[in-house]
C-alpha atoms as a PDB file:
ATOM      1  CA  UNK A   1     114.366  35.431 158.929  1.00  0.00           C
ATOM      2  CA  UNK A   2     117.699  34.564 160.164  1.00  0.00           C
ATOM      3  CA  UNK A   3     118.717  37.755 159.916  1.00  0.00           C
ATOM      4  CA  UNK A   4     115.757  39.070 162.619  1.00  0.00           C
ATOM      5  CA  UNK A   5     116.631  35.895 164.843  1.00  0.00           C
ATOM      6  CA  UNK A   6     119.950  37.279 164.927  1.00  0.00           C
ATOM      7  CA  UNK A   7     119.153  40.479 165.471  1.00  0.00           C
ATOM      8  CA  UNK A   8     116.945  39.870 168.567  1.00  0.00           C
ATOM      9  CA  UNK A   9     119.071  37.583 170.354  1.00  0.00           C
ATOM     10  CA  UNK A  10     117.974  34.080 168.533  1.00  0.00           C
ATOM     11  CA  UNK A  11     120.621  31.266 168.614  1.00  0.00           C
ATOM     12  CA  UNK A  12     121.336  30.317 164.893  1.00  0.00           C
ATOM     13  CA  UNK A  13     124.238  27.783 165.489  1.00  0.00           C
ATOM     14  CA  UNK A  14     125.286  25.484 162.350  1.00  0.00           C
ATOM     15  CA  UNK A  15     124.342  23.413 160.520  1.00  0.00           C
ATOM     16  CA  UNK A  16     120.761  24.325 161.099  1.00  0.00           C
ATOM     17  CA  UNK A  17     121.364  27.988 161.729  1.00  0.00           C
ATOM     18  CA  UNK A  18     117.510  29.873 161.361  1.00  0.00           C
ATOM     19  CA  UNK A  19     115.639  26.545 161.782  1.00  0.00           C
ATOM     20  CA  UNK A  20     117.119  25.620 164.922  1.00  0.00           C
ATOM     21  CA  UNK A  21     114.484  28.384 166.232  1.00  0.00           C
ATOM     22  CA  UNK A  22     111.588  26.625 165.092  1.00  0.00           C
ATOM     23  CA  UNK A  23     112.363  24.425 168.102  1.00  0.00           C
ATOM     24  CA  UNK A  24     113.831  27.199 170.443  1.00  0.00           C
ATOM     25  CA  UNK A  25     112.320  30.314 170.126  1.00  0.00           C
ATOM     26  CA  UNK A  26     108.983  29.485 167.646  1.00  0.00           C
ATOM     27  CA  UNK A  27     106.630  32.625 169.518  1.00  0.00           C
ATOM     28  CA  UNK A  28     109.935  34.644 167.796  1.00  0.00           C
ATOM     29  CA  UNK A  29     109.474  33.378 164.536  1.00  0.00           C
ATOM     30  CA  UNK A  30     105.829  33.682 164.613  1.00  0.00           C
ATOM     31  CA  UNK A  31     106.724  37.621 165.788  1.00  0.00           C
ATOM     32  CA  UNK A  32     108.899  38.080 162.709  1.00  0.00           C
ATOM     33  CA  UNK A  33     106.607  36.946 159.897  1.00  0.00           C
ATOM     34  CA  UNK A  34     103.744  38.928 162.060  1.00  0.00           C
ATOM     35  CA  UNK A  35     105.910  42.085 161.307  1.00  0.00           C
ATOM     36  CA  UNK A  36     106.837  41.415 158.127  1.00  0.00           C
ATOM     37  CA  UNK A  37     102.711  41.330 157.405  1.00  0.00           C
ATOM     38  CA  UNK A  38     102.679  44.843 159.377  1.00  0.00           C
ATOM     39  CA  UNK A  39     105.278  46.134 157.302  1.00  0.00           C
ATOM     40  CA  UNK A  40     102.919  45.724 154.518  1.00  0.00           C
ATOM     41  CA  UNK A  41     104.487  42.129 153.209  1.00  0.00           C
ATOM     42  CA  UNK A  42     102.189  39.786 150.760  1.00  0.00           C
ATOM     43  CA  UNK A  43     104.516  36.847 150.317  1.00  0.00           C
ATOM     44  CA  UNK A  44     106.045  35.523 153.657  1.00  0.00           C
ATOM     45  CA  UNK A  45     108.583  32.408 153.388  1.00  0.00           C
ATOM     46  CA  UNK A  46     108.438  29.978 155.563  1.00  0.00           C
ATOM     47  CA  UNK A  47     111.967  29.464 157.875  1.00  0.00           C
ATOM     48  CA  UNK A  48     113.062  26.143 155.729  1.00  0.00           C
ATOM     49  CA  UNK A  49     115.805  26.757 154.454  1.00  0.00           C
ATOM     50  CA  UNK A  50     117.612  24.659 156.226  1.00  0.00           C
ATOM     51  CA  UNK A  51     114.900  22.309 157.242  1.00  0.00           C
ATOM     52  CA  UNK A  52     116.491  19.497 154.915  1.00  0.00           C
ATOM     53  CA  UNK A  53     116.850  15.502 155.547  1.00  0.00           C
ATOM     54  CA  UNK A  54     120.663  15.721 156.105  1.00  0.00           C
ATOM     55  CA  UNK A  55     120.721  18.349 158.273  1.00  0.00           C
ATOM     56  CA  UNK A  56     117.946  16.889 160.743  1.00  0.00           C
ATOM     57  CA  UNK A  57     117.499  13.836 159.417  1.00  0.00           C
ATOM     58  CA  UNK A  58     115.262  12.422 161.961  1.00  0.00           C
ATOM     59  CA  UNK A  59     112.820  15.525 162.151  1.00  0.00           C
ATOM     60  CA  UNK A  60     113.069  17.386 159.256  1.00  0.00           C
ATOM     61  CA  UNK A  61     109.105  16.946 158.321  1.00  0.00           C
ATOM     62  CA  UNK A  62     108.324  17.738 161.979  1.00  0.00           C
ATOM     63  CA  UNK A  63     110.333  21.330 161.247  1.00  0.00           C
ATOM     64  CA  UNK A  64     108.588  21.551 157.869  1.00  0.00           C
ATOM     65  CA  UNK A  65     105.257  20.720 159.294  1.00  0.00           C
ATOM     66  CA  UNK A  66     106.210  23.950 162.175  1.00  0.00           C
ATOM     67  CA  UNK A  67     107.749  26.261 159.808  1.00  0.00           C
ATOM     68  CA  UNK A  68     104.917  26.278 157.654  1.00  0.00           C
ATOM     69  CA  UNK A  69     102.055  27.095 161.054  1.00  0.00           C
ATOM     70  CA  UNK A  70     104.082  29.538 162.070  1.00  0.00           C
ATOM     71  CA  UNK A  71     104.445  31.185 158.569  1.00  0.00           C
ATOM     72  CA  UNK A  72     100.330  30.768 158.563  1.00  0.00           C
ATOM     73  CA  UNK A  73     100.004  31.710 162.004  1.00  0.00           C
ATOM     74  CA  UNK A  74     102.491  35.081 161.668  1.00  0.00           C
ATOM     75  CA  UNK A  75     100.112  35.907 158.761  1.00  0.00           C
ATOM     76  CA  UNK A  76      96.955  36.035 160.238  1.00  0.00           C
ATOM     77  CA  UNK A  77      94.157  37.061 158.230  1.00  0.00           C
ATOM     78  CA  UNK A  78      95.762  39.524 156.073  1.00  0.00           C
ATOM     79  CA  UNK A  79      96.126  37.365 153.016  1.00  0.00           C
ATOM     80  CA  UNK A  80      99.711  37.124 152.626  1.00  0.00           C
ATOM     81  CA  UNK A  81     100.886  34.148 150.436  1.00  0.00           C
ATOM     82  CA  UNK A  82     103.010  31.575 152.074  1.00  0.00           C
ATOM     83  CA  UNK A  83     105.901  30.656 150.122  1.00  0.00           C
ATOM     84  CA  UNK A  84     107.815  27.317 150.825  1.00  0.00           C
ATOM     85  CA  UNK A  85     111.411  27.947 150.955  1.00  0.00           C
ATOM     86  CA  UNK A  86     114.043  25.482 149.197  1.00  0.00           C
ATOM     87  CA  UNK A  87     117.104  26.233 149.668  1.00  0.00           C
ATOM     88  CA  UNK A  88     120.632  25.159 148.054  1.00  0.00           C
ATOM     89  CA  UNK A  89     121.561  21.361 149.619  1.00  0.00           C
ATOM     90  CA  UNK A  90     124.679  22.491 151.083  1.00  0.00           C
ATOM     91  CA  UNK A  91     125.780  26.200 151.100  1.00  0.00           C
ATOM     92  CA  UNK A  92     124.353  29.406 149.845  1.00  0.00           C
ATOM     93  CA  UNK A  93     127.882  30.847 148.868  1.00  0.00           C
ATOM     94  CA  UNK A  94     129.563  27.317 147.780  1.00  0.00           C
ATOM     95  CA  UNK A  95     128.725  27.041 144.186  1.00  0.00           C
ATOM     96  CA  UNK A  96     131.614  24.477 144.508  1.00  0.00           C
ATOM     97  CA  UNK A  97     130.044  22.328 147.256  1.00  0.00           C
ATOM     98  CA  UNK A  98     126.782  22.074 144.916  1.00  0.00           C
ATOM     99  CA  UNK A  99     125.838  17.941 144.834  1.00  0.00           C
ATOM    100  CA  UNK A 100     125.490  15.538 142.186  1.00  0.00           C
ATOM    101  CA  UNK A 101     122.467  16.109 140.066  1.00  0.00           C
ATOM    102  CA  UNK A 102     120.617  12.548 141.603  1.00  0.00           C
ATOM    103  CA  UNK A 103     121.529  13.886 145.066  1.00  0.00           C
ATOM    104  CA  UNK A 104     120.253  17.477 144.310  1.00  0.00           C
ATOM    105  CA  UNK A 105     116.959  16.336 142.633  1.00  0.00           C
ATOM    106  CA  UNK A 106     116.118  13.713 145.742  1.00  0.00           C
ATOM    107  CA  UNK A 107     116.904  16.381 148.260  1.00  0.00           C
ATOM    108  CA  UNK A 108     115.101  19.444 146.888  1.00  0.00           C
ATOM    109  CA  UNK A 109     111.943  16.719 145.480  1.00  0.00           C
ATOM    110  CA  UNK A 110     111.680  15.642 149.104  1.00  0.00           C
ATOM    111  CA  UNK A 111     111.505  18.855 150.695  1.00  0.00           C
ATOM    112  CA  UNK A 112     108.991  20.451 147.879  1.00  0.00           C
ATOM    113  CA  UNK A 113     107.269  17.408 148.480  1.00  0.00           C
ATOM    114  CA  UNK A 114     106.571  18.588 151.889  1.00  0.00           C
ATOM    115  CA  UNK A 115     105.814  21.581 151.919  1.00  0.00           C
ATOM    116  CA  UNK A 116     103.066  21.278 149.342  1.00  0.00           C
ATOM    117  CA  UNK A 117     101.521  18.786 151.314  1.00  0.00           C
ATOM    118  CA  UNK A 118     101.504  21.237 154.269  1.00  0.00           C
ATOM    119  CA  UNK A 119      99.541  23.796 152.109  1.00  0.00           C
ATOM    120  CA  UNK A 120     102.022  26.348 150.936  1.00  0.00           C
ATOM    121  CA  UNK A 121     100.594  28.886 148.099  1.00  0.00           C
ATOM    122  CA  UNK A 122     103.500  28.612 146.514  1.00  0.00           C
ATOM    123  CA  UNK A 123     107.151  27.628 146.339  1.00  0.00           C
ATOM    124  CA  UNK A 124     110.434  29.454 145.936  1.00  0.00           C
ATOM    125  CA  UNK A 125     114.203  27.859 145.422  1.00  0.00           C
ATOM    126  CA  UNK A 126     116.144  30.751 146.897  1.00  0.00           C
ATOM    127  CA  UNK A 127     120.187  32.044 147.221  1.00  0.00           C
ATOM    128  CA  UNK A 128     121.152  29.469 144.514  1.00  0.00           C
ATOM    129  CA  UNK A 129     124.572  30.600 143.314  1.00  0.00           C
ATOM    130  CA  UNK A 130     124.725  27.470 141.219  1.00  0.00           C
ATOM    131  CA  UNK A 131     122.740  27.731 137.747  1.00  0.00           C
ATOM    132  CA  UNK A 132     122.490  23.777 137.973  1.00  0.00           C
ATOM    133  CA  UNK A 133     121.410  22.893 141.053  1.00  0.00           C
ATOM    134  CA  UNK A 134     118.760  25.799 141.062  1.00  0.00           C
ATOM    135  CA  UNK A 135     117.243  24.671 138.058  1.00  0.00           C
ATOM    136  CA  UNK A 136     116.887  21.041 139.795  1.00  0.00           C
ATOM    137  CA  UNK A 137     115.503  22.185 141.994  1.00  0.00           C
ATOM    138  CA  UNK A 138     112.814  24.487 140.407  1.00  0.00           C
ATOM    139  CA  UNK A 139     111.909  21.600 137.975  1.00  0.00           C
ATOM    140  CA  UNK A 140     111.197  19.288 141.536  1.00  0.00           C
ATOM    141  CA  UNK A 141     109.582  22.039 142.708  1.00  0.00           C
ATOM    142  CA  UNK A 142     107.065  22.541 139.748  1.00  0.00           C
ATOM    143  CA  UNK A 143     106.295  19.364 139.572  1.00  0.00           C
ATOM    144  CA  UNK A 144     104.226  19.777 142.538  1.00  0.00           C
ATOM    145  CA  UNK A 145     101.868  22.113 141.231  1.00  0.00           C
ATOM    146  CA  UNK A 146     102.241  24.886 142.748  1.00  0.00           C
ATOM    147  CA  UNK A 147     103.546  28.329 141.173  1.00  0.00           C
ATOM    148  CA  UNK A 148     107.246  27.913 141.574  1.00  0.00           C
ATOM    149  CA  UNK A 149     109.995  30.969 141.651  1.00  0.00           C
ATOM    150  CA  UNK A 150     113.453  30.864 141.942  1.00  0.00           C
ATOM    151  CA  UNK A 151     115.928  33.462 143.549  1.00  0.00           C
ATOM    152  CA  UNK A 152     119.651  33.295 142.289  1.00  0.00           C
ATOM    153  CA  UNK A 153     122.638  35.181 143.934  1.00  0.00           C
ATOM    154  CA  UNK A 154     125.874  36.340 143.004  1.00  0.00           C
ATOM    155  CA  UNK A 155     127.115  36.848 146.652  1.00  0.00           C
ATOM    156  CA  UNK A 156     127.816  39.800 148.050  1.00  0.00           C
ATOM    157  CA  UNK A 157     130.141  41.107 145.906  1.00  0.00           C
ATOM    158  CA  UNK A 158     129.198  39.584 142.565  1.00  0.00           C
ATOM    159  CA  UNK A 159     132.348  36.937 142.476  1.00  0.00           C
ATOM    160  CA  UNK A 160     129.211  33.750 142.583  1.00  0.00           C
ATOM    161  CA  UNK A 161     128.114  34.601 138.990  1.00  0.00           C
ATOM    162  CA  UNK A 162     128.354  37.112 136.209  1.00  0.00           C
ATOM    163  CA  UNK A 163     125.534  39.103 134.814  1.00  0.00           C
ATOM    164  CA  UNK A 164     125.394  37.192 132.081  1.00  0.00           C
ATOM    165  CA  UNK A 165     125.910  33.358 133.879  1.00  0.00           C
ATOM    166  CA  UNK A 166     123.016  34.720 135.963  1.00  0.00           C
ATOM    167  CA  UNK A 167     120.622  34.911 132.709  1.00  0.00           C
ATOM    168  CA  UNK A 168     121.906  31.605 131.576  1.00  0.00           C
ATOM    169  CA  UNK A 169     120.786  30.243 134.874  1.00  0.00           C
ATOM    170  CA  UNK A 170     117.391  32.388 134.979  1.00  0.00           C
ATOM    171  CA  UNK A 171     116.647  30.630 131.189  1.00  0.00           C
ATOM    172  CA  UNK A 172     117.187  27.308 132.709  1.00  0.00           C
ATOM    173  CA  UNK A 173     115.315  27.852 135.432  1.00  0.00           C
ATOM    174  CA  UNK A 174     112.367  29.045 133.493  1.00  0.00           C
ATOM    175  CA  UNK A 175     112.709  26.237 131.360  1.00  0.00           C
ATOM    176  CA  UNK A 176     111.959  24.361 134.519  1.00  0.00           C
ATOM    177  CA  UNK A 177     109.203  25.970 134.932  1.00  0.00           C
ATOM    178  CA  UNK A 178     109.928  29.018 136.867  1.00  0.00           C
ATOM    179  CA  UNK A 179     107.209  31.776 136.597  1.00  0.00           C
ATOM    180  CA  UNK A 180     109.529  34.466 138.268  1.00  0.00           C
ATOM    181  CA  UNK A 181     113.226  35.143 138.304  1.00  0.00           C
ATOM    182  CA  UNK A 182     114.912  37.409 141.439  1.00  0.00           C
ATOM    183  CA  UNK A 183     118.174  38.383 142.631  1.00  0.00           C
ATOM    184  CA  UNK A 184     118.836  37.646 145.831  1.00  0.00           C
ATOM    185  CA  UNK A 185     121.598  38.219 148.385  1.00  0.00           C
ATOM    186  CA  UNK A 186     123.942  40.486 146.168  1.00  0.00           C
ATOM    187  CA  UNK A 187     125.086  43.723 147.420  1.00  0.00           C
ATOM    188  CA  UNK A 188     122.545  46.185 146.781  1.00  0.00           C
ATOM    189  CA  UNK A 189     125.097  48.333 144.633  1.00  0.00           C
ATOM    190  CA  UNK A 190     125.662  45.607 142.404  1.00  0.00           C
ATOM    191  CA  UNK A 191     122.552  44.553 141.424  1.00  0.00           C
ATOM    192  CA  UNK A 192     121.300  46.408 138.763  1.00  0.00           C
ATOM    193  CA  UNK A 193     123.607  44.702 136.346  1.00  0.00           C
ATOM    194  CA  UNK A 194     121.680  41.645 137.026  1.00  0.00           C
ATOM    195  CA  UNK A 195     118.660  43.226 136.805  1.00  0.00           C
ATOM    196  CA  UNK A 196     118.753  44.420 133.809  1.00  0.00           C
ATOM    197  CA  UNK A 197     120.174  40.900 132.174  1.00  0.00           C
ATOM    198  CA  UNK A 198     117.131  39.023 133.388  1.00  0.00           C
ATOM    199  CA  UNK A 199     114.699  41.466 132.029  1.00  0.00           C
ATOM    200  CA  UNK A 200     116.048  40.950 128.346  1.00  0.00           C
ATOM    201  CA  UNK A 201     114.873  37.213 128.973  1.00  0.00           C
ATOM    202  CA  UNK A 202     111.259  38.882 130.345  1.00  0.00           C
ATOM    203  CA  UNK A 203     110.964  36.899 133.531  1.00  0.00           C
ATOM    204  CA  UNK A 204     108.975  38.411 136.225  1.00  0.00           C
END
């Protein structure tokens, strides 16, 4: 998503970067998911990742309660699943910047929280570098409900997390109660190392 905002000329200034356009530009976002669906998509994510209470503390549900419309709207009747999007606290590619585990598990509760109650099929904690924090945050998640994934990442260029931290992280997170593992937001030429570490542990 913040990629396509980006791409056609959508503001995504920090801290909020993608979800400033659920105030901005929300006809865009609503485009976006729409092509994703044409592209033959069946899982869109809603544009939350950084929908959290301290980055817009004062509206955060109101962007939670958009994001998830749009994602519904963008779908249309083709029966695409809508999954809530969690996202680390802080930063994507800061393993070092992850937060206490009290502070993680309010946060990430809070926003699972809210997206269930706004109807999502299902949720998924996405671009955690940090092993800890991601399995926080899939355990919130879960206890919610709803089928939960989560998606780690080893950055771009694989200096985030080893192979093999990756599938220590992936076990924990299934422990959580993950029912699917990906690898997310590591160079494409990298990735089959990871790949093949978190099928030894059979995760989807």
């Amino acid at each position: 998503m913040g990629t396509e905002l980006d791409a056609r000329g959508v503001a995504t200034p920090e801290p909020g970067w993608s979800a400033h356009a659920l105030e901005s530009a929300p006809a865009m976002v609503r485009a976006i998911h729409a092509d994703y669906v044409a592209a033959g998509a069946a899982v869109l994510r809603t544009n939350t990742f950084r929908t959290q209470p301290h980055v817009f503390p004062a509206r955060w549900r109101e962007l939670v309660t958009a994001a998830v419309a749009l994602a519904r709207e963008g779908a249309g009747s083709s029966g695409a699943r809508i999954a809530g999007s969690v996202a680390p606290v802080f930063d994507c590619y800061r393993p070092d910047l992850s937060p206490p585990p009290a502070e993680a598990r309010t946060a990430h509760g809070a926003l699972a929280r809210a997206l269930a109650e706004r109807g999502v099929d299902l949720l998924v904690c996405e671009t955690f570098p940090h092993g800890g924090e991601a399995a926080i945050a899939v355990e919130e998640a879960a206890k919610t409900g709803l089928e939960t994934w989560a998606a780690l990442t080893a950055g771009p260029d694989g200096s985030l997390m080893t192979p093999e931290e990756m599938e220590r992280a992936a076990r924990d997170c299934m422990s959580a109660g993950a029912r699917a593992v990906l690898v997310c937001c590591t160079g494409a030429r990298i990735t089959l190392p990871y790949v093949d570490r978190l099928s030894r542990i059979g995760v989807a």
